[in-house]
PDB file of N, CA and C in Angstrom:
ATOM      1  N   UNK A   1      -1.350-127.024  17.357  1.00  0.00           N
ATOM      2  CA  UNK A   1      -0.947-128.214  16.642  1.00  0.00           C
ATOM      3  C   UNK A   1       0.090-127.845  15.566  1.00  0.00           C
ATOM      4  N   UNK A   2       0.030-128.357  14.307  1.00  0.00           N
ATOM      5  CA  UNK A   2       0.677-127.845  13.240  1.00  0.00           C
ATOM      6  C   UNK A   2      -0.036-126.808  12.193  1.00  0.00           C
ATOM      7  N   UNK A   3       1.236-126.096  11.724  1.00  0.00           N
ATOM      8  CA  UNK A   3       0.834-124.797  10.928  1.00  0.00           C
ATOM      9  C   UNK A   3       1.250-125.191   9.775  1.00  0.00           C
ATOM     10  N   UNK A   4       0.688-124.529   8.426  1.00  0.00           N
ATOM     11  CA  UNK A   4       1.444-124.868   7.316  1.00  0.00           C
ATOM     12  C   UNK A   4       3.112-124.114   7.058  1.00  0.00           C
ATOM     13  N   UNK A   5       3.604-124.966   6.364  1.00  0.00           N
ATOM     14  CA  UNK A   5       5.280-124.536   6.592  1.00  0.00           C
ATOM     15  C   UNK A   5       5.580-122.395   5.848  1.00  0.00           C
ATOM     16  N   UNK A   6       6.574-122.200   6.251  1.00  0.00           N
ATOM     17  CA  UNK A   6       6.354-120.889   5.703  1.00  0.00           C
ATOM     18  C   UNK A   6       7.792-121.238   4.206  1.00  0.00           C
ATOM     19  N   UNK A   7       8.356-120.075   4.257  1.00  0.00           N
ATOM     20  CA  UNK A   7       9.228-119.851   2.808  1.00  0.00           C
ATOM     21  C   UNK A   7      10.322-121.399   3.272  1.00  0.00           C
ATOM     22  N   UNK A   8      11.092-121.010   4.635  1.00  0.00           N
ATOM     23  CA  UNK A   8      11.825-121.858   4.230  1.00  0.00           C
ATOM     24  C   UNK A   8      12.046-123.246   4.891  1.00  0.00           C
ATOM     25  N   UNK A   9      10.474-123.548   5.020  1.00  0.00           N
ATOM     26  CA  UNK A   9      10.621-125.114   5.590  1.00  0.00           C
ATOM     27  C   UNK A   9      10.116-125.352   3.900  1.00  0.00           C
ATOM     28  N   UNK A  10       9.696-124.977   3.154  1.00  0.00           N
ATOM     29  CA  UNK A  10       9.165-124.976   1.847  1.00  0.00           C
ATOM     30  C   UNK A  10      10.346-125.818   0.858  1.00  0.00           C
ATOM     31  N   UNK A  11      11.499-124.827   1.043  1.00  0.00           N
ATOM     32  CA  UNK A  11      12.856-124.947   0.674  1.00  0.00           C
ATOM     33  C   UNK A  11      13.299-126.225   0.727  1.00  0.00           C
ATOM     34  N   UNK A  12      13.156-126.583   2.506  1.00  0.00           N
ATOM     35  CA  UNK A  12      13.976-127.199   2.838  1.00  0.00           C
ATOM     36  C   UNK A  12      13.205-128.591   2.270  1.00  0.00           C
ATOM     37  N   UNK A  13      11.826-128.533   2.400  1.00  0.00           N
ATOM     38  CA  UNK A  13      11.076-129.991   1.849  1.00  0.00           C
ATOM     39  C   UNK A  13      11.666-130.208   0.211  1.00  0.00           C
ATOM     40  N   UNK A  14      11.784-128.825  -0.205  1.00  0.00           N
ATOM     41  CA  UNK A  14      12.032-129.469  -2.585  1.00  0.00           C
ATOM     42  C   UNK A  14      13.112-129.553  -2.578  1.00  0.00           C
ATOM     43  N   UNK A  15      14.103-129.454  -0.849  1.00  0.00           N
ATOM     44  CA  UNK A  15      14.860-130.083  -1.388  1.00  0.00           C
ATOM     45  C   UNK A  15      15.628-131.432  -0.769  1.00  0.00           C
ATOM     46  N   UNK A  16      14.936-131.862   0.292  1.00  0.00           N
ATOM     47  CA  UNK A  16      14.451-133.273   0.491  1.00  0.00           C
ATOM     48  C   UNK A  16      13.945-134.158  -1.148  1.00  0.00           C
ATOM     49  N   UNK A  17      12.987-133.726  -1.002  1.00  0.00           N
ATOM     50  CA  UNK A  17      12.169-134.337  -2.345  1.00  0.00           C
ATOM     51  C   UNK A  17      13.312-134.317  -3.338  1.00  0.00           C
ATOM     52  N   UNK A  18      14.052-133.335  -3.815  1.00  0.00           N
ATOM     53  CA  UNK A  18      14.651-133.597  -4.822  1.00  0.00           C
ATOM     54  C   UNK A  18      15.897-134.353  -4.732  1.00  0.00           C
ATOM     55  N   UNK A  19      16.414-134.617  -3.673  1.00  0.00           N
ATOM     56  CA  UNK A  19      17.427-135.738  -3.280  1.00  0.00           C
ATOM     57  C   UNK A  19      16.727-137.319  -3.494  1.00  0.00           C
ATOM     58  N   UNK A  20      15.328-137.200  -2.878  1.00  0.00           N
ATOM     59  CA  UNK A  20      15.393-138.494  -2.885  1.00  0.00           C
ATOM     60  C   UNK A  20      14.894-138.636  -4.042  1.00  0.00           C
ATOM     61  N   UNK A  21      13.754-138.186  -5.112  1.00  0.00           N
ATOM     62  CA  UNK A  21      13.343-138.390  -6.458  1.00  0.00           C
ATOM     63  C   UNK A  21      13.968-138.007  -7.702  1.00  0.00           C
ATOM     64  N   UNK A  22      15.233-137.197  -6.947  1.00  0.00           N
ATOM     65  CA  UNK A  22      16.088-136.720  -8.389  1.00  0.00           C
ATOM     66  C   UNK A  22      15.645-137.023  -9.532  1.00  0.00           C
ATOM     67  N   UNK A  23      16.280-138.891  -9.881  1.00  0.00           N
ATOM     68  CA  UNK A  23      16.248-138.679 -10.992  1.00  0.00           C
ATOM     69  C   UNK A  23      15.294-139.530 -11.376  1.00  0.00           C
ATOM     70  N   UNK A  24      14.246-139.633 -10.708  1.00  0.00           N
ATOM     71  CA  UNK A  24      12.642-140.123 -11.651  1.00  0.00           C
ATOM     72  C   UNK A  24      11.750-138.767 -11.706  1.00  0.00           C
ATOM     73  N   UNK A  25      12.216-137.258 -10.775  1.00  0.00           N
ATOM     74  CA  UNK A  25      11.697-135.865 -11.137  1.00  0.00           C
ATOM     75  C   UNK A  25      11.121-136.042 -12.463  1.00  0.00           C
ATOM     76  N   UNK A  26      12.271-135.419 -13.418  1.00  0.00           N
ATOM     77  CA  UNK A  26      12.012-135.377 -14.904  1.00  0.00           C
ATOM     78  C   UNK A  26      10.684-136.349 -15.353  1.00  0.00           C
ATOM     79  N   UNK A  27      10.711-137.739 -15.437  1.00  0.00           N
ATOM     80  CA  UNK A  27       9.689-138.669 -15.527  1.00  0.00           C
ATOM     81  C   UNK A  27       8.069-138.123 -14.765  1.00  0.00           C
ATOM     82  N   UNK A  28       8.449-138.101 -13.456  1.00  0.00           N
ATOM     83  CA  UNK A  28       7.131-137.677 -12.867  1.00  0.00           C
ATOM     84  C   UNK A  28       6.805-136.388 -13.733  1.00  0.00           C
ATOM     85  N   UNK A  29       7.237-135.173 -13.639  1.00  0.00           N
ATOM     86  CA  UNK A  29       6.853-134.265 -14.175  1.00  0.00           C
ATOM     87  C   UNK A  29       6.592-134.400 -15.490  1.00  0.00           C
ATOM     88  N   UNK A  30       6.686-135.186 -16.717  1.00  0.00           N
ATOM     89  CA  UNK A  30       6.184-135.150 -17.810  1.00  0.00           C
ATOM     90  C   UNK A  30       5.043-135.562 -17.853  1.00  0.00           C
ATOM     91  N   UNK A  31       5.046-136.889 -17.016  1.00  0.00           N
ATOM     92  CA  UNK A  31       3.648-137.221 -16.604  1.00  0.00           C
ATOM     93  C   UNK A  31       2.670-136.931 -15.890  1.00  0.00           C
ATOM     94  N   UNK A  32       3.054-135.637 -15.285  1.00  0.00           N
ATOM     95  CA  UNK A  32       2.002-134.663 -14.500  1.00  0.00           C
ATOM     96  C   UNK A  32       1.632-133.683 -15.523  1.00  0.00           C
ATOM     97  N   UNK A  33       2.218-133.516 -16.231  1.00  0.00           N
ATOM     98  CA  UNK A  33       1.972-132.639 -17.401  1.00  0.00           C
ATOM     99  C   UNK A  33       1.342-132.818 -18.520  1.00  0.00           C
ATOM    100  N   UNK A  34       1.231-134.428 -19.127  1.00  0.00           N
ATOM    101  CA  UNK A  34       0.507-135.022 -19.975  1.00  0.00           C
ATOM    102  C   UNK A  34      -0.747-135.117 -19.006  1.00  0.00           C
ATOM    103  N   UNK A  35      -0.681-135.605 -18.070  1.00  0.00           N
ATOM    104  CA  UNK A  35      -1.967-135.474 -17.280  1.00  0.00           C
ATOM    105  C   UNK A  35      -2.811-134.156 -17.714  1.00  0.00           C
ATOM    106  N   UNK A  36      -2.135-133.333 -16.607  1.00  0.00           N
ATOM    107  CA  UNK A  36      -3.040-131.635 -17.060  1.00  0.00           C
ATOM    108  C   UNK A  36      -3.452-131.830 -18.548  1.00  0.00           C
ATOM    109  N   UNK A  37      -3.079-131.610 -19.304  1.00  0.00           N
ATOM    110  CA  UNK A  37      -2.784-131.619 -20.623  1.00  0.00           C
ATOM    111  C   UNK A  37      -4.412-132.295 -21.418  1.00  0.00           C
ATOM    112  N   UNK A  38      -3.710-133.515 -21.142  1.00  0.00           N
ATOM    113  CA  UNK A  38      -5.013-134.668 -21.285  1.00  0.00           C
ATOM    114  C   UNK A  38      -6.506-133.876 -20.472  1.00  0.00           C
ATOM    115  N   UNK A  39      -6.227-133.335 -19.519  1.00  0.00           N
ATOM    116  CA  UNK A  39      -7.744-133.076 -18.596  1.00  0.00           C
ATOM    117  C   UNK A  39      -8.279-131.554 -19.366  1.00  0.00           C
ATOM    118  N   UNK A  40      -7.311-130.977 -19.370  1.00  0.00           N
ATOM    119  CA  UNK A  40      -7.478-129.708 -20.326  1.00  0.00           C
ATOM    120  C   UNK A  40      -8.368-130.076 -21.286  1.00  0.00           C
ATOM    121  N   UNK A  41      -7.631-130.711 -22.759  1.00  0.00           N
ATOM    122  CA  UNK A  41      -8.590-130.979 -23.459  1.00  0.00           C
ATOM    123  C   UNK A  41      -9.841-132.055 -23.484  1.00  0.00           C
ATOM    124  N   UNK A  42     -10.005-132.685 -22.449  1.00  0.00           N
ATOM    125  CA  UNK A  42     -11.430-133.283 -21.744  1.00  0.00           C
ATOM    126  C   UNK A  42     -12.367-132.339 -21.784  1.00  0.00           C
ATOM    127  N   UNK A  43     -11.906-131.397 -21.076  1.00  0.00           N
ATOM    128  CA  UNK A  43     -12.822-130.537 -20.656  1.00  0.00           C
ATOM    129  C   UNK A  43     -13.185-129.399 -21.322  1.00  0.00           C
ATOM    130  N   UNK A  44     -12.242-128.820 -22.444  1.00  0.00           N
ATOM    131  CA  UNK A  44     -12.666-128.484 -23.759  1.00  0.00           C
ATOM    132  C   UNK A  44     -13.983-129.115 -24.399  1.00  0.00           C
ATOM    133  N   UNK A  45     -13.744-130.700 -24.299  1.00  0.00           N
ATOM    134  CA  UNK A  45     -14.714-131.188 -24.815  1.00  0.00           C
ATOM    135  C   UNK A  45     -16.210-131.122 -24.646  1.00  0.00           C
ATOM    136  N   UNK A  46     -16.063-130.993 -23.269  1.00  0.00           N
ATOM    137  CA  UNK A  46     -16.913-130.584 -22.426  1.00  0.00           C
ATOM    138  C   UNK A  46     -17.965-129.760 -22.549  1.00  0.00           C
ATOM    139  N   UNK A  47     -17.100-128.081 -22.745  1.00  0.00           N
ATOM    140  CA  UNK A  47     -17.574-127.037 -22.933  1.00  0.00           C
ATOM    141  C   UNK A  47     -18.163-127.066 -24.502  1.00  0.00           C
ATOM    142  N   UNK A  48     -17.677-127.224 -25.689  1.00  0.00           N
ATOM    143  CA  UNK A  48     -18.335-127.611 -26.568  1.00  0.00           C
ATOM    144  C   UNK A  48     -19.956-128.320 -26.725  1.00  0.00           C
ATOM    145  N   UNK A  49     -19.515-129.976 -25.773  1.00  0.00           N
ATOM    146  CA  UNK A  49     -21.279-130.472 -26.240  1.00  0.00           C
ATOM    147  C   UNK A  49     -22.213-129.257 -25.023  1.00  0.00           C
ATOM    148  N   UNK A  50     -22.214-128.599 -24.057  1.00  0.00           N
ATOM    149  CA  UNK A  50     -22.574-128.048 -23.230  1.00  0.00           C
ATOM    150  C   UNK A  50     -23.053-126.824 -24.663  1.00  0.00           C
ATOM    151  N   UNK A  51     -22.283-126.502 -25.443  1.00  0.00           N
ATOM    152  CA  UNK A  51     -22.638-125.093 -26.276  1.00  0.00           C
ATOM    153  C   UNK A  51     -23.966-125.911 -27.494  1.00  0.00           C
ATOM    154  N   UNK A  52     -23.421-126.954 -27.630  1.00  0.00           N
ATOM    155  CA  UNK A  52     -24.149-127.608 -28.383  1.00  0.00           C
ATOM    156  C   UNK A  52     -25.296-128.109 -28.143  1.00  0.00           C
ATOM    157  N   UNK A  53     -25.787-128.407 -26.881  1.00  0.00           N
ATOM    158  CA  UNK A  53     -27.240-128.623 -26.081  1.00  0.00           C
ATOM    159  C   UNK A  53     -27.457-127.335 -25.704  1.00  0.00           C
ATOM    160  N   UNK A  54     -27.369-126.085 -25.760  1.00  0.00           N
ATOM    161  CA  UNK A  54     -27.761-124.805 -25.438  1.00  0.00           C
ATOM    162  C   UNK A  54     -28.277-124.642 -27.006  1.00  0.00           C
ATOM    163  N   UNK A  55     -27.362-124.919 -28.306  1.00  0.00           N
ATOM    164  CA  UNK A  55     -27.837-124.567 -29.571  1.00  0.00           C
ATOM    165  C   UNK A  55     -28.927-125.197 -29.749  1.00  0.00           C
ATOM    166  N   UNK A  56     -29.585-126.778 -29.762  1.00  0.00           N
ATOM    167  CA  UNK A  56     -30.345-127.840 -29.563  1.00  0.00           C
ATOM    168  C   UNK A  56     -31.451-126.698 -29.084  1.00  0.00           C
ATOM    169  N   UNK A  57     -31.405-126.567 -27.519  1.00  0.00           N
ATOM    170  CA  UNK A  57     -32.552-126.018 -26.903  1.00  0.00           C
ATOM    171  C   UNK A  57     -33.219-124.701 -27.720  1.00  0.00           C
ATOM    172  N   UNK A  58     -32.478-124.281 -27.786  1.00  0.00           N
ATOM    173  CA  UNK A  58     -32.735-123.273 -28.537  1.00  0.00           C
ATOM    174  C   UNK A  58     -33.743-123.066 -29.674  1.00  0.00           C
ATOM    175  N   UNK A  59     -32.473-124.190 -30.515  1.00  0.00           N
ATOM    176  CA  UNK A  59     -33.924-124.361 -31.621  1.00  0.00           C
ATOM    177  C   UNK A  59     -35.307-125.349 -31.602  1.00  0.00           C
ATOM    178  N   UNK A  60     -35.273-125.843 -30.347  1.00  0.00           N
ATOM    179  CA  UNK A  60     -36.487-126.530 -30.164  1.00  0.00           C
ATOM    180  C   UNK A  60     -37.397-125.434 -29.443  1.00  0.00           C
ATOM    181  N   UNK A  61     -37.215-124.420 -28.317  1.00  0.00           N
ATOM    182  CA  UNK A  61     -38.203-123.412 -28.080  1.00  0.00           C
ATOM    183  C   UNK A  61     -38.515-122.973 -29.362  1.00  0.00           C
ATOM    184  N   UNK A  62     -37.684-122.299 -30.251  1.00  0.00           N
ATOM    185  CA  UNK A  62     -37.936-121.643 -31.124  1.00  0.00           C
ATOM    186  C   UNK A  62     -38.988-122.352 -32.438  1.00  0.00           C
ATOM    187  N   UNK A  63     -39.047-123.806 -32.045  1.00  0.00           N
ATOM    188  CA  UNK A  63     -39.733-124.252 -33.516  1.00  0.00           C
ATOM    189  C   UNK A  63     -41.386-124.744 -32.322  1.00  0.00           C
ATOM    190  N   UNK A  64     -41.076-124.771 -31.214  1.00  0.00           N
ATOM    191  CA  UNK A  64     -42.220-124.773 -30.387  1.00  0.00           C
ATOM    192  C   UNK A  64     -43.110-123.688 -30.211  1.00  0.00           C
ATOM    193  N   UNK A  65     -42.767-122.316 -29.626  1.00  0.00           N
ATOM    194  CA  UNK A  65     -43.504-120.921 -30.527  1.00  0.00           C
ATOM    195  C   UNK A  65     -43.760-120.997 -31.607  1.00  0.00           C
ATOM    196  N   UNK A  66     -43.431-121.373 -32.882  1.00  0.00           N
ATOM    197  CA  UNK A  66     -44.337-121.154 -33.890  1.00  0.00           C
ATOM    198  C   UNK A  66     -44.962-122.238 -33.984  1.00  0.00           C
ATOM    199  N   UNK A  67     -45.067-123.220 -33.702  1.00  0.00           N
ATOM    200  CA  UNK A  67     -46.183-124.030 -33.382  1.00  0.00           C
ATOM    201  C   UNK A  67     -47.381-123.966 -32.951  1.00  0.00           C
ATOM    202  N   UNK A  68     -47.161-123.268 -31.527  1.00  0.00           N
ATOM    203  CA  UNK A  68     -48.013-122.749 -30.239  1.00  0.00           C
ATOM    204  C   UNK A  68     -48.591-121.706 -30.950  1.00  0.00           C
ATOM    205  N   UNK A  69     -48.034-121.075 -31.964  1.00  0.00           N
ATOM    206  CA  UNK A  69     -48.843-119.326 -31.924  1.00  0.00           C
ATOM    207  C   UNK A  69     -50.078-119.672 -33.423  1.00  0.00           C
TER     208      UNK A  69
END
């Protein structure tokens, strides 16, 4: 069937694409980039409350042993 393209059907597609999207490129790409960008720090956020329910647990075993003992 079909294979994925090698170096220079690669070529030849960015530069299809860049004929026909020239000049909304620039545009798309800022906005693929605020994208990433935006998801990046999502997911920063992420990792934070994740550190912050590990700190939580933590100190609830810990105030549960001296309870228990």
């Amino acid at each position: 069937m079909f294979s994925m393209p090698g170096g220079w059907e690669w070529i030849i597609i960015g530069g299809i694409v860049f004929i026909v999207f020239g000049k909304r490129l620039p545009n798309v790409m800022r906005s693929v980039g605020k994208s990433v960008a935006s998801f990046k720090q999502g997911f920063k956020g992420v990792e934070e409350e994740i550190k912050e329910v590990k700190e939580i647990k933590s100190d609830i075993d810990s105030i549960t042993k001296i309870k228990l003992s």
